[in-house]
N, C-alpha and C. Protein backbone atom coordinates (compact mmCIF):
# COMPACT_ATOMS: atom_id res chain seq x y z
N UNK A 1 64.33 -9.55 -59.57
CA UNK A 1 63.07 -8.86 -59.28
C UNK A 1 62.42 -9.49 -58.06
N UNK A 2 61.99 -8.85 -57.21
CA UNK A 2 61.77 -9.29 -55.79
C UNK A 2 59.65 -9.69 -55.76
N UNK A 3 59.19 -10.17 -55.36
CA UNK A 3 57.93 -11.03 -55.05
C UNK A 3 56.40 -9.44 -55.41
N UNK A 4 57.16 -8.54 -54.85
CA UNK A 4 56.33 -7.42 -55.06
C UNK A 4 56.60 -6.38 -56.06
N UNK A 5 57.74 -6.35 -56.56
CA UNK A 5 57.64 -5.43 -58.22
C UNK A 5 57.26 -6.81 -59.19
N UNK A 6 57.67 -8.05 -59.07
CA UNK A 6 56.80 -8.77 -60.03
C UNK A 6 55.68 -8.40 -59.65
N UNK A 7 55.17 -8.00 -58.66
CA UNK A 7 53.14 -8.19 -58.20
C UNK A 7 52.73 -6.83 -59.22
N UNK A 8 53.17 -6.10 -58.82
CA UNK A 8 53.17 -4.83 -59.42
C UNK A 8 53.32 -4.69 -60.60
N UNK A 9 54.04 -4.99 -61.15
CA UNK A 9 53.84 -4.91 -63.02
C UNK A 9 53.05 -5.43 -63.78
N UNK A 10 51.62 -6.39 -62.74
CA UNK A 10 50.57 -6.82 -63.34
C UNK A 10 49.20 -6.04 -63.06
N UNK A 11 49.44 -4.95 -62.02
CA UNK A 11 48.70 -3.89 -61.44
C UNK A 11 48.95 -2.82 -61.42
N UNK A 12 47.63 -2.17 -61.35
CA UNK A 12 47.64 -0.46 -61.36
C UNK A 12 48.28 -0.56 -60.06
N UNK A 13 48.65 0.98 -59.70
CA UNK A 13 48.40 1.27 -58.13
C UNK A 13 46.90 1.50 -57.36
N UNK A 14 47.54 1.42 -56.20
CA UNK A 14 46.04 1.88 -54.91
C UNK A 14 45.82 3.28 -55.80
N UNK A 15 46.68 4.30 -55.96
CA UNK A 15 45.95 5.50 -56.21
C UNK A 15 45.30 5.54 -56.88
N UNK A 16 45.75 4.79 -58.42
CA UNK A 16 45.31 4.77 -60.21
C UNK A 16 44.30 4.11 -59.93
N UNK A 17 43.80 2.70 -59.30
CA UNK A 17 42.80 2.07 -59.04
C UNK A 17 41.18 3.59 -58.41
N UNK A 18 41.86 4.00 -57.31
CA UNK A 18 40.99 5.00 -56.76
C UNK A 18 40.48 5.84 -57.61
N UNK A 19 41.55 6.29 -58.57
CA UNK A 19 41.11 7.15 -59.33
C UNK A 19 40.00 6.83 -60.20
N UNK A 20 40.50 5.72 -60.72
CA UNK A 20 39.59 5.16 -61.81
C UNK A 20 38.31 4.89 -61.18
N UNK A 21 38.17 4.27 -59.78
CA UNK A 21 37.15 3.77 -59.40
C UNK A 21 36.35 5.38 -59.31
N UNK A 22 36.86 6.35 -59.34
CA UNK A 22 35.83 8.04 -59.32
C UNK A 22 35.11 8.02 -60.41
N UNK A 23 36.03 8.07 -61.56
CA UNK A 23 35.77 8.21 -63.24
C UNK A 23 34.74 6.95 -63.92
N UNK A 24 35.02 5.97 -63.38
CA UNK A 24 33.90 5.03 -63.86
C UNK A 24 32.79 4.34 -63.49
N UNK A 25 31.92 3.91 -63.95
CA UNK A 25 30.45 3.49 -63.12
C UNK A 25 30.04 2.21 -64.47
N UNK A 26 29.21 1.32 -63.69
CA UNK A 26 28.87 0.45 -64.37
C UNK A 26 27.53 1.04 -65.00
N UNK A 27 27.30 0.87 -66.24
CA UNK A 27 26.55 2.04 -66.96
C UNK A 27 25.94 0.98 -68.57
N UNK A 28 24.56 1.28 -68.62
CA UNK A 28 24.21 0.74 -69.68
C UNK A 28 24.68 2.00 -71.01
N UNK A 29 25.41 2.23 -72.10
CA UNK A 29 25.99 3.19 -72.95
C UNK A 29 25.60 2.92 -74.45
N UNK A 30 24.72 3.34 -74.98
CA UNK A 30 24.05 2.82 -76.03
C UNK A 30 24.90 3.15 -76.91
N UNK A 31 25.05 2.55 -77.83
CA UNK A 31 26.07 2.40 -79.04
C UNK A 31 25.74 1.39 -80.34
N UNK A 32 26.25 1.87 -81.44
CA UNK A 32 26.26 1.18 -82.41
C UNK A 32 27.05 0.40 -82.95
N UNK A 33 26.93 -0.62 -83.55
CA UNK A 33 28.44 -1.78 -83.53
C UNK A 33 28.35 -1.53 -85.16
N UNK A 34 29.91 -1.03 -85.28
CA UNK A 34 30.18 -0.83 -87.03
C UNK A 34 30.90 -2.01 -87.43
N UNK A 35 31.72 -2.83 -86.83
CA UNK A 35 31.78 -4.37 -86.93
C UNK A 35 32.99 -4.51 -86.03
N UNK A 36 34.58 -5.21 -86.94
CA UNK A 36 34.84 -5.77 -85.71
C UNK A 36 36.58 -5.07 -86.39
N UNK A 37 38.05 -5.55 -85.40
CA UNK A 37 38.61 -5.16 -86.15
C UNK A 37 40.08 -5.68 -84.99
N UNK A 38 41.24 -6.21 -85.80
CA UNK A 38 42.25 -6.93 -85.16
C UNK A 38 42.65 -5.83 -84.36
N UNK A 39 43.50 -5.66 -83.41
CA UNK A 39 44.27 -4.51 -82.67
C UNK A 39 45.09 -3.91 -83.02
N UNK A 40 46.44 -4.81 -84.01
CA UNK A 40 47.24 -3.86 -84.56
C UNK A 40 46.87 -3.35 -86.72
N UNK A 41 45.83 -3.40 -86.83
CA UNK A 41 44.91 -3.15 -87.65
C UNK A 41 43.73 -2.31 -87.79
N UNK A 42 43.61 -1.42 -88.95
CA UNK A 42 42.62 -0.19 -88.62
C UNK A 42 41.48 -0.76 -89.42
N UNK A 43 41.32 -1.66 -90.58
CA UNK A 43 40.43 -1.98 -90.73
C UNK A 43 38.84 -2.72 -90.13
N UNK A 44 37.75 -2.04 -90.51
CA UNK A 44 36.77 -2.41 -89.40
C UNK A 44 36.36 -3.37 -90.44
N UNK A 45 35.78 -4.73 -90.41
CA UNK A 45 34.94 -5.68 -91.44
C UNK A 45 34.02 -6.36 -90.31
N UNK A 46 32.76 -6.94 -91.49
CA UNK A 46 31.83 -7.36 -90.61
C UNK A 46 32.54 -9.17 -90.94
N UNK A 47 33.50 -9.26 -91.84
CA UNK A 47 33.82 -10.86 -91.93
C UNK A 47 34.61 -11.30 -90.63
N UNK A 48 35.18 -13.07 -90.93
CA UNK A 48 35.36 -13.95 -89.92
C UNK A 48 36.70 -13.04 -89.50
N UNK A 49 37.43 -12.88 -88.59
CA UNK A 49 38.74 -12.56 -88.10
C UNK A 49 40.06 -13.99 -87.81
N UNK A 50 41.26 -13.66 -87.65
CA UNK A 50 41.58 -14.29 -86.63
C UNK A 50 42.89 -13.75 -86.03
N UNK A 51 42.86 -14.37 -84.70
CA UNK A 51 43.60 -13.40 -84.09
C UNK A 51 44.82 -14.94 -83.47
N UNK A 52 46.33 -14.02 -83.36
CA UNK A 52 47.06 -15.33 -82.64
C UNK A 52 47.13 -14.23 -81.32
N UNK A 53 47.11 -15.74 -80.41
CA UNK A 53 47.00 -15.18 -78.81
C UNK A 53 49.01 -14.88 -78.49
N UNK A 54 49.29 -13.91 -78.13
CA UNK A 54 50.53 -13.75 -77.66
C UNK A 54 51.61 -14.93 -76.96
N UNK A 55 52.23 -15.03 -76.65
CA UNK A 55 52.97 -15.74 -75.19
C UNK A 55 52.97 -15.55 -74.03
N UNK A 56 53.24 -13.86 -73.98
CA UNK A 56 53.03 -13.00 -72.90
C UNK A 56 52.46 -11.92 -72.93
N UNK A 57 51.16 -11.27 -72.28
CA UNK A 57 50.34 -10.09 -72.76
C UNK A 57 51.80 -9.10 -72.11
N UNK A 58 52.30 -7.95 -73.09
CA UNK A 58 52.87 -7.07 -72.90
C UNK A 58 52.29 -5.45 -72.96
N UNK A 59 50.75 -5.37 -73.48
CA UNK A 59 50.31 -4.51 -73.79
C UNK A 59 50.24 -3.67 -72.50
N UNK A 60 48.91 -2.73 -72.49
CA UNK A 60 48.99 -1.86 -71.14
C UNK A 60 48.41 -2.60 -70.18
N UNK A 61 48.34 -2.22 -68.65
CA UNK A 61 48.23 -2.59 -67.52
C UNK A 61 46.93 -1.90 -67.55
N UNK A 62 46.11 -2.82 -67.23
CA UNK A 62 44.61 -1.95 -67.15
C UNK A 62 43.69 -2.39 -65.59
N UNK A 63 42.59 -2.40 -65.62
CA UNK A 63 41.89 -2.32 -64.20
C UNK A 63 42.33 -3.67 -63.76
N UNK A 64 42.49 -4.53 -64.48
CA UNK A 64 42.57 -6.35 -64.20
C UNK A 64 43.95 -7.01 -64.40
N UNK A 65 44.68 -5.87 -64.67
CA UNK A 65 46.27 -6.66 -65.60
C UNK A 65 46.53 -6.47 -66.41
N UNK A 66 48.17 -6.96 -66.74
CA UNK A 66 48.58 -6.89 -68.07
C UNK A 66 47.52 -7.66 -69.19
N UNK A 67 47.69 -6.55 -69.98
CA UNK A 67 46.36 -6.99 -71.00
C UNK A 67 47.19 -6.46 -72.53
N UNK A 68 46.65 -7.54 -73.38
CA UNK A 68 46.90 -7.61 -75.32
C UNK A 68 45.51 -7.86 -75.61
N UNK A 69 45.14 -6.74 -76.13
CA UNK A 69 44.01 -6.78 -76.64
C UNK A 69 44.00 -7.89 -78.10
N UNK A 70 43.06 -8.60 -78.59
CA UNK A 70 43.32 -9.60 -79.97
C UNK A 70 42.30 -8.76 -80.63
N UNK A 71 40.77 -8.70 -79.99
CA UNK A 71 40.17 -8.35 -81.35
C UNK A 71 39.30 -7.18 -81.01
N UNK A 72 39.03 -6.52 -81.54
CA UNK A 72 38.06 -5.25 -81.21
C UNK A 72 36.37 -5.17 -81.53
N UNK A 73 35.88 -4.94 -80.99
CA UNK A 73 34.41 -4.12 -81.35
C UNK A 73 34.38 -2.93 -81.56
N UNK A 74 34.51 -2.37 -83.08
CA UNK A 74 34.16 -0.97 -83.11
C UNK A 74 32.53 -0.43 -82.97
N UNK A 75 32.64 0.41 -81.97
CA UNK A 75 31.26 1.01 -81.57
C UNK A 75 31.30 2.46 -81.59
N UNK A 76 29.97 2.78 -82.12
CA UNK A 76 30.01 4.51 -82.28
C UNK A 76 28.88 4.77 -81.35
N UNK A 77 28.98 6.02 -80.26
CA UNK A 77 28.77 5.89 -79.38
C UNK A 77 28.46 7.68 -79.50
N UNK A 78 27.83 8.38 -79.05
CA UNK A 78 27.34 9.57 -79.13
C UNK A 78 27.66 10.76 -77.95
N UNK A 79 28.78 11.40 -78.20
CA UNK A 79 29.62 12.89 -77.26
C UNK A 79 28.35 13.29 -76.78
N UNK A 80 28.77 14.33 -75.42
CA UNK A 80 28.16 15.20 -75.12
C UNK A 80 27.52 16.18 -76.04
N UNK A 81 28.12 16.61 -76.96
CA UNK A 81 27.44 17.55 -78.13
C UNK A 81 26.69 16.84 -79.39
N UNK A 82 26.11 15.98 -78.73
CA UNK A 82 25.01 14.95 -79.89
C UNK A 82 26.29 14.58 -81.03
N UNK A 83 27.47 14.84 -80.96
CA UNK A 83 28.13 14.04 -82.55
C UNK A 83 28.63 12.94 -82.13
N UNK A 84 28.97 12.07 -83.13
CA UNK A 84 28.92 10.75 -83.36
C UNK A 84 30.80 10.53 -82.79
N UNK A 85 31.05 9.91 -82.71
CA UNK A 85 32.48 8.83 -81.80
C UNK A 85 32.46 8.03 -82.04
N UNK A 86 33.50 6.95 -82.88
CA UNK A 86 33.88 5.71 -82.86
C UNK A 86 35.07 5.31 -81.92
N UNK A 87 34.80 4.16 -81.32
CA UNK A 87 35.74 3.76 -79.83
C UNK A 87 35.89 2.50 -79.97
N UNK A 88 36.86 1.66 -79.76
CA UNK A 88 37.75 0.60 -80.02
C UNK A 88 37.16 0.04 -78.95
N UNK A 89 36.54 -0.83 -79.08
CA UNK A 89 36.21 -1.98 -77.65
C UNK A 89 36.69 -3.04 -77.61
N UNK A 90 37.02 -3.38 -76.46
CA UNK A 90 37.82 -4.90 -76.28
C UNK A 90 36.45 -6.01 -76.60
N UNK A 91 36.60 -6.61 -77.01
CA UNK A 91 35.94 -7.69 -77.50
C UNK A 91 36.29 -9.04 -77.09
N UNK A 92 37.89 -9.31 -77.63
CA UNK A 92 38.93 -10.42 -76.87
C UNK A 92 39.91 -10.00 -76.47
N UNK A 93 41.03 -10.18 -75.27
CA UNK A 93 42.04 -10.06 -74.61
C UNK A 93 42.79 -11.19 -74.17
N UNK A 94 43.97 -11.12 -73.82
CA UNK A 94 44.98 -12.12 -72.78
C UNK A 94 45.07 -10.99 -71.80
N UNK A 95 44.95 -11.73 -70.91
CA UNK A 95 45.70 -10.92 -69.21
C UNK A 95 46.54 -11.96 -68.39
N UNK A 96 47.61 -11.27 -68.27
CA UNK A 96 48.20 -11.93 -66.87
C UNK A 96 47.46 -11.32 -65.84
N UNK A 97 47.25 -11.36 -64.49
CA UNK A 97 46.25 -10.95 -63.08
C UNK A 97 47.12 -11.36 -61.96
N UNK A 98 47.44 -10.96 -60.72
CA UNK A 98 47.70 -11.22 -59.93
C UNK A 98 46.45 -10.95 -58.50
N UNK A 99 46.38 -9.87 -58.84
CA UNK A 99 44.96 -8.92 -58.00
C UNK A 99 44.35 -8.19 -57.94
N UNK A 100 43.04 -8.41 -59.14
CA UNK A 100 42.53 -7.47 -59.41
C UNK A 100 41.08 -6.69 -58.98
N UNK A 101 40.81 -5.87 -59.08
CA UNK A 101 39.74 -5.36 -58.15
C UNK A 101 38.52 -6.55 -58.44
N UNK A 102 37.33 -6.12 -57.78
CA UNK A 102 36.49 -6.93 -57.37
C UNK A 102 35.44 -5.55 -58.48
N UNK A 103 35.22 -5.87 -59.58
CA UNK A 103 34.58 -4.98 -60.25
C UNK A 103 32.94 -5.58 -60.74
N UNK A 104 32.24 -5.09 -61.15
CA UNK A 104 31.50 -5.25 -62.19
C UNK A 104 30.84 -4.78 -63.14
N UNK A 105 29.75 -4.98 -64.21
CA UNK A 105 29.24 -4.71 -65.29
C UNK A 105 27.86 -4.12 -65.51
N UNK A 106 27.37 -3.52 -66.03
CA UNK A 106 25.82 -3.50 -65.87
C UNK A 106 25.25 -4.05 -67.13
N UNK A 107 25.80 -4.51 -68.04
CA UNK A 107 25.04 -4.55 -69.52
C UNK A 107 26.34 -5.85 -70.04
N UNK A 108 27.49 -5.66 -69.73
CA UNK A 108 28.38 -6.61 -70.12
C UNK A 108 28.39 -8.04 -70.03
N UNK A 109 28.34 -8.94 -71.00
CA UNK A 109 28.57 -10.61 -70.81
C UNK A 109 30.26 -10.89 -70.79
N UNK A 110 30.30 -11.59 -69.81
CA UNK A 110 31.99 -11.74 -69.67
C UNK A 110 32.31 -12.93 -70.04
N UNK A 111 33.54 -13.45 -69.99
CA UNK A 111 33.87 -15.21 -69.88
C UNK A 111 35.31 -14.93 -70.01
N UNK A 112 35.84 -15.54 -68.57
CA UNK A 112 37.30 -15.87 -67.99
C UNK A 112 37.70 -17.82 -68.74
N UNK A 113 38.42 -17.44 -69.80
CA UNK A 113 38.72 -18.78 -69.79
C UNK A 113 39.98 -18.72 -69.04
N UNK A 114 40.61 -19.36 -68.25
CA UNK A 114 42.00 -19.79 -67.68
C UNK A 114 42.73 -20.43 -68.37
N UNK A 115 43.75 -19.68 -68.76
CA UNK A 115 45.10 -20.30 -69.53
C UNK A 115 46.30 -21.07 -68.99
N UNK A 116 46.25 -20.69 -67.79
CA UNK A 116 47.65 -20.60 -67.08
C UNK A 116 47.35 -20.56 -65.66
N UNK A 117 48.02 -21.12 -64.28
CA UNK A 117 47.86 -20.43 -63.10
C UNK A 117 46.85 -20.84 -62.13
N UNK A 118 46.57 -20.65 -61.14
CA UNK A 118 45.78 -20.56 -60.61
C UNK A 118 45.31 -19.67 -59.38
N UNK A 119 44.21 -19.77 -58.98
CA UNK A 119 43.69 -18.87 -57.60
C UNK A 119 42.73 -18.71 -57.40
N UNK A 120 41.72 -17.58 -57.05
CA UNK A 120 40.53 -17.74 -56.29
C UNK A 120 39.93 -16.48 -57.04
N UNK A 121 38.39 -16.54 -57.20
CA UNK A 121 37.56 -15.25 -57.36
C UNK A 121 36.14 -14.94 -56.22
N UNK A 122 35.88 -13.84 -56.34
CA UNK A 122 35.07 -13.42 -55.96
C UNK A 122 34.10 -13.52 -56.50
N UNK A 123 33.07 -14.05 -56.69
CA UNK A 123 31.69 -13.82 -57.60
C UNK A 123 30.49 -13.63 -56.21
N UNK A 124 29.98 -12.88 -57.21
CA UNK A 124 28.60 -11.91 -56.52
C UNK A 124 28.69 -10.82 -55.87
N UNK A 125 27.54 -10.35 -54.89
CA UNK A 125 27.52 -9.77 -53.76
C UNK A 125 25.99 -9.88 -52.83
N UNK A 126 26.58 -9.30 -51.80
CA UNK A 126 25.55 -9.64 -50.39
C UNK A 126 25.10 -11.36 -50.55
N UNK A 127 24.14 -11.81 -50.09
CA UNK A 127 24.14 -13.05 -49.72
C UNK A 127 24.45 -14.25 -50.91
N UNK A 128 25.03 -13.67 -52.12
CA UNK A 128 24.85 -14.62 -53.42
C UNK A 128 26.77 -14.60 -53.28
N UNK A 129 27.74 -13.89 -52.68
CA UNK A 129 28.56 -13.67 -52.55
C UNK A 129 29.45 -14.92 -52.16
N UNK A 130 30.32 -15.44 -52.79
CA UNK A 130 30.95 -16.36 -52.97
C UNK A 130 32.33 -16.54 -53.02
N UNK A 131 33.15 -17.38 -52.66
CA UNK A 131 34.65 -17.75 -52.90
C UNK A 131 34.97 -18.76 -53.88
N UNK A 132 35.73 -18.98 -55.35
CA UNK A 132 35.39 -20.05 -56.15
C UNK A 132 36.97 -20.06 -56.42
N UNK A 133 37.57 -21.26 -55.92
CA UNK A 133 39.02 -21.88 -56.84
C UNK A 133 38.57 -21.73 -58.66
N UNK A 134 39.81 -21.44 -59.09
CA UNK A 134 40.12 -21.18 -59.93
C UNK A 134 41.23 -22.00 -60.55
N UNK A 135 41.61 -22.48 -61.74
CA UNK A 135 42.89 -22.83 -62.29
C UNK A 135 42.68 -23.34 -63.98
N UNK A 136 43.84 -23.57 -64.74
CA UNK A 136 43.52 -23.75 -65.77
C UNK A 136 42.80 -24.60 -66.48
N UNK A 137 42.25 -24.53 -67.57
CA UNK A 137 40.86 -25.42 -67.50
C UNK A 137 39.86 -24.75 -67.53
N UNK A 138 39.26 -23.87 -66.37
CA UNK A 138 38.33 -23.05 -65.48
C UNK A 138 37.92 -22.32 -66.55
N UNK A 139 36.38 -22.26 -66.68
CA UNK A 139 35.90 -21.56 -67.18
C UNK A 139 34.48 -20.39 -66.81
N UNK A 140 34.94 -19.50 -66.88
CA UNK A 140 33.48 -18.58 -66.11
C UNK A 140 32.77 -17.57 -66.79
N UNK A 141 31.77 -17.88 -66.85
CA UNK A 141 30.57 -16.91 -66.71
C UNK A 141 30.32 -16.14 -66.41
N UNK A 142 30.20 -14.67 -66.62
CA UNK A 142 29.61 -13.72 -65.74
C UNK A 142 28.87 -13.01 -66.08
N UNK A 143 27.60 -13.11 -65.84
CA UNK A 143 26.07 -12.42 -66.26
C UNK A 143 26.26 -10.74 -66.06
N UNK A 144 25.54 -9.66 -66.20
CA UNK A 144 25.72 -8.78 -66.22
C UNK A 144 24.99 -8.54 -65.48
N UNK A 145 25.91 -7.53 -64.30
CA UNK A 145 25.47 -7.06 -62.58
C UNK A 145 26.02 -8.00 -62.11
N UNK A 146 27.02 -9.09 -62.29
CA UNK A 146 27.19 -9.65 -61.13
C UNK A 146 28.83 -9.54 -60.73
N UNK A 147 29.12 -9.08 -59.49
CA UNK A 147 30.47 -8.61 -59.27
C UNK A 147 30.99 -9.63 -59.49
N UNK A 148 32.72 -9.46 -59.90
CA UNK A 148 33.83 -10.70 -59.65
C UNK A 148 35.24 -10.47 -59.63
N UNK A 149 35.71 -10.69 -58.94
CA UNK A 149 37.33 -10.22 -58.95
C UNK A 149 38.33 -11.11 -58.87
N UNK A 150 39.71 -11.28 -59.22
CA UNK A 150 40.10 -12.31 -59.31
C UNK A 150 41.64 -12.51 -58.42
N UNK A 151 42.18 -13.37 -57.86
CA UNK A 151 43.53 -13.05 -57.44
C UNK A 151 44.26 -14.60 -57.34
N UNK A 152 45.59 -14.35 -57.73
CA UNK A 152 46.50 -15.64 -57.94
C UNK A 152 47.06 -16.14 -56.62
N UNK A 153 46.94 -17.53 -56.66
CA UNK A 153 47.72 -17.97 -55.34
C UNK A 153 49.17 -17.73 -55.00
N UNK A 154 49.30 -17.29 -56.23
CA UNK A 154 51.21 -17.29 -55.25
C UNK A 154 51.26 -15.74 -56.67
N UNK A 155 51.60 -14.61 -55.90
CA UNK A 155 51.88 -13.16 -56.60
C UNK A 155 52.87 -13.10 -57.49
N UNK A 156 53.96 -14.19 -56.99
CA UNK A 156 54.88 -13.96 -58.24
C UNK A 156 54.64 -14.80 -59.65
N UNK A 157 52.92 -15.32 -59.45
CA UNK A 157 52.76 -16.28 -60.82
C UNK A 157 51.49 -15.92 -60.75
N UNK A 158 51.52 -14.85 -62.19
CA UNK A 158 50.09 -14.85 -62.63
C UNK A 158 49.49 -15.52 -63.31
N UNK A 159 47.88 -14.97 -62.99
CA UNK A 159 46.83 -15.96 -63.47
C UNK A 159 46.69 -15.55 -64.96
N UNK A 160 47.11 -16.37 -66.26
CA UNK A 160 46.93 -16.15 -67.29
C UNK A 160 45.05 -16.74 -68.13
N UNK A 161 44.48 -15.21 -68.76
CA UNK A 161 43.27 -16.14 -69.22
C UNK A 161 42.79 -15.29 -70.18
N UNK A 162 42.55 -15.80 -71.00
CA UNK A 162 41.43 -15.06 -72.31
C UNK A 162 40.26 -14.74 -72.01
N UNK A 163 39.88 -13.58 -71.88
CA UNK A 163 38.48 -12.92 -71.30
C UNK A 163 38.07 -12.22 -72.87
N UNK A 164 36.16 -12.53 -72.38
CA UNK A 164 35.45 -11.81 -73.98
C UNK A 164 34.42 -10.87 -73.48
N UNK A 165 34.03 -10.17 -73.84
CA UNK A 165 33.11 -9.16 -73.62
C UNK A 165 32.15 -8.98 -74.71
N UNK A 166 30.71 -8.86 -74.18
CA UNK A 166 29.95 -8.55 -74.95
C UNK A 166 28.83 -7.79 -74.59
N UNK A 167 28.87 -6.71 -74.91
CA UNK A 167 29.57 -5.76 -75.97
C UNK A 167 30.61 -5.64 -75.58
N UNK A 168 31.55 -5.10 -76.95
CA UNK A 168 32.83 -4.84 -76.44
C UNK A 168 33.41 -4.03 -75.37
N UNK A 169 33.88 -3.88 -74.35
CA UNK A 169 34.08 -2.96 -73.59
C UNK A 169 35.24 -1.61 -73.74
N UNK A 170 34.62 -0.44 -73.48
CA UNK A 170 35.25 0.56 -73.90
C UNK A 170 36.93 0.75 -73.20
N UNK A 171 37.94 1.26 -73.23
CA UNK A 171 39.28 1.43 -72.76
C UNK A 171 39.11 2.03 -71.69
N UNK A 172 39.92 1.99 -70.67
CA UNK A 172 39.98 2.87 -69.39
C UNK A 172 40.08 4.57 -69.62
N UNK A 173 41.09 4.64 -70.52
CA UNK A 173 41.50 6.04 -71.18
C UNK A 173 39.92 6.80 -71.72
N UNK A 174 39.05 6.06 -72.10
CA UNK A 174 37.52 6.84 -72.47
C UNK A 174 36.33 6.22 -71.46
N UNK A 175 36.27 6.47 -70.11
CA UNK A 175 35.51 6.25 -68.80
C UNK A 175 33.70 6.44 -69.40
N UNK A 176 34.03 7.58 -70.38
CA UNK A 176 32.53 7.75 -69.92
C UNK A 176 31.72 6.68 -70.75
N UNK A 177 32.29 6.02 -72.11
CA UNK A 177 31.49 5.26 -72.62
C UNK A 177 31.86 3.64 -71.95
N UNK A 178 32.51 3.57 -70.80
CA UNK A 178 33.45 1.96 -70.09
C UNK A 178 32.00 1.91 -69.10
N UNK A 179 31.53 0.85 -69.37
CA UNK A 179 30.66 0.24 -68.29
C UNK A 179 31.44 -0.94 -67.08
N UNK A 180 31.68 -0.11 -66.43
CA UNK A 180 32.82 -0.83 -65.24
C UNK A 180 32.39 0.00 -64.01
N UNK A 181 32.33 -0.77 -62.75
CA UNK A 181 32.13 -0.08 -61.60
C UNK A 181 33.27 -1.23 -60.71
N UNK A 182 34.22 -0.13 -60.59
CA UNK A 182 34.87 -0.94 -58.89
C UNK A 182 33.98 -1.09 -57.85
N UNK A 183 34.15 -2.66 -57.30
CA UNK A 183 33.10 -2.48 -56.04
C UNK A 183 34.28 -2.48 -54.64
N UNK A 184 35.54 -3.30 -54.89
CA UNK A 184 36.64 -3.48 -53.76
C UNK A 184 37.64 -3.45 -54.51
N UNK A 185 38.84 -2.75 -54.23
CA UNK A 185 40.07 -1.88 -54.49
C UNK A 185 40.85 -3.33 -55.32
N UNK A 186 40.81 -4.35 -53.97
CA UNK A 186 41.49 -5.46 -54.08
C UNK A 186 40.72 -6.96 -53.98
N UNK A 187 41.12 -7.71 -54.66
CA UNK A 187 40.17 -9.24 -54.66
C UNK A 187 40.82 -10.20 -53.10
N UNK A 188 42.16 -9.68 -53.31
CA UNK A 188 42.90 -10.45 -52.04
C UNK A 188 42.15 -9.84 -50.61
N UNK A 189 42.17 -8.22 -50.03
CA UNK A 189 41.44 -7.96 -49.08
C UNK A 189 39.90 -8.19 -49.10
N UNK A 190 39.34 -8.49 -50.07
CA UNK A 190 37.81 -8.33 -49.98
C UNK A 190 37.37 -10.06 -49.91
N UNK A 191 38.60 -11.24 -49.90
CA UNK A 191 38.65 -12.63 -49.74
C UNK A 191 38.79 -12.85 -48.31
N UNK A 192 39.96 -11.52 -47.80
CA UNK A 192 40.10 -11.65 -46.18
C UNK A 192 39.29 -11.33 -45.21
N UNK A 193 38.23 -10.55 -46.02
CA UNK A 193 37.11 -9.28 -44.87
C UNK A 193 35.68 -10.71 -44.77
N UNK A 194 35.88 -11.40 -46.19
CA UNK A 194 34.67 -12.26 -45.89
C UNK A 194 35.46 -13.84 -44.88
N UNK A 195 36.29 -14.07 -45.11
CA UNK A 195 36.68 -14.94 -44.56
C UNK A 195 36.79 -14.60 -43.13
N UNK A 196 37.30 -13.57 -42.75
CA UNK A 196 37.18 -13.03 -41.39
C UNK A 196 35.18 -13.28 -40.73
N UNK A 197 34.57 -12.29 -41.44
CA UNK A 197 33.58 -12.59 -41.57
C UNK A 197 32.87 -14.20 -40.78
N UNK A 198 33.39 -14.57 -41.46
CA UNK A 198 33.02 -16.13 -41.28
C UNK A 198 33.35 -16.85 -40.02
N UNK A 199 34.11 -16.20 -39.81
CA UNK A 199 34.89 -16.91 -38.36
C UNK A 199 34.65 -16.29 -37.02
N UNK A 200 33.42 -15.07 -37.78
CA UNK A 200 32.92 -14.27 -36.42
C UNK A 200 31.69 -15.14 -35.49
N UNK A 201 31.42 -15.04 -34.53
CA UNK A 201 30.26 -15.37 -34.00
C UNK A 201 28.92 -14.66 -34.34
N UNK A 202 27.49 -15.58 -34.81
CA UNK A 202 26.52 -15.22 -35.10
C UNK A 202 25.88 -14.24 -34.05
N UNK A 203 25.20 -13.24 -34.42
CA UNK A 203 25.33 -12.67 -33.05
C UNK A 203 23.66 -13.28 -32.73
C-alpha cells in the first residue's frame, strides 16, 4: 500500500468532505437525553457502562477518521413534523486521523485524548488562532465555538485518540440534528496558509 491510499483510508474525499461541509452547520439542536447505550447493543440504561477500546478503529470513516464508536448518547430530538426521533450520539470514540478538517461546534464539549502518534492542530480562529504539537500523552480541550483540526506528522501513521462529546454528537448520515460546521477542507493546508502567512511582510 503506497503513502497515499494508506492516507486515504483514514479520510473522506475532497468531494464527500464538500458535500458534507453544505449539509452541516454548527447548530445548537435541542434534545432530550433518554440515557446512554454500548454501540454494538440496543439497550438504552441510565446505569454505569463499560466499554473495551478496540486495537484498531475499523468502523466508518467519518468527518475526522476512522472511527469505533464505544458508547452512545441516546437523544430524542424533534422532525420537521413536530414527532419525536431517537438518534444514537457519539458520546465516546477511537479514531485513527491523518487530516482532518479544521471543524467546529456550537454547543459541543470535546476532549482529544492522544493514544498513539503524533502531529499538529489547529485551535481557534482569527487572532486566537493557533498551531499546537500534539503527541501521545496530549490532552485537549475544546470549549464550544472554538475551531480545531488535526493532522499527523508523517500520513502513513495515524494519529490515534479517544475523543468525548458532550452532548453526544449526532452521525454524519443525520446532518440536521449534527452540530458540526467545516471551517477548512484540510488541517494540513489551513497549517500552510497560516504559516505562509507568517513569513509575509507586515504591511
Amino acid at each position: 500500500m503506497n503513502q497515499k491510499s494508506s492516507q486515504r483510508s483514514h479520510e473522506l474525499s475532497d468531494e464527500t468532505r464538500a458535500a458534507l461541509s453544505e449539509k452541516m452547520q454548527a447548530q445548537v439542536v435541542e434534545g432530550r437525553r433518554l440515557g446512554f447505550a454500548l454501540r454494538d447493543n440496543e439497550a438504552v440504561t441510565s446505569q454505569c457502562l463499560v466499554a473495551d477500546m478496540p486495537g484498531t478503529p475499523a468502523g466508518e470513516v467519518s468527518c475526522c477518521g476512522s472511527k469505533d464508536f464505544l458508547i452512545d448518547e441516546v437523544r430524542e430530538f424533534t422532525d420537521p413534523d413536530g414527532q419525536p426521533v431517537q438518534v444514537r450520539c457519539a458520546s465516546s470514540a477511537i479514531l485513527e486521523m491523518t487530516d482532518a478538517p479544521v471543524h467546529r461546534h456550537a454547543a459541543t464539549l470535546e476532549y482529544y485524548i492522544i493514544l498513539g502518534g503524533s502531529g499538529r492542530m489547529v485551535l481557534g480562529q482569527g487572532e486566537s488562532e493557533r498551531i499546537v504539537p500534539v503527541r501521545e500523552g496530549s490532552v485537549v480541550l475544546l470549549q464550544p465555538g472554538q475551531a480545531h483540526g488535526i493532522v499527523s506528522d508523517d500520513p502513513a501513521v495515524p494519529i490515534k485518540a479517544l475523543l468525548t462529546f458532550s452532548p453526544g454528537l449526532a452521525p454524519v448520515s443525520q446532518p440536521e440534528y449534527r452540530d458540526e460546521a467545516i471551517v477548512h477542507a484540510r488541517t494540513s493546508e489551513r497549517i500552510q496558509q497560516i504559516e505562509q502567512a507568517a513569513k509575509e511582510p507586515s504591511a
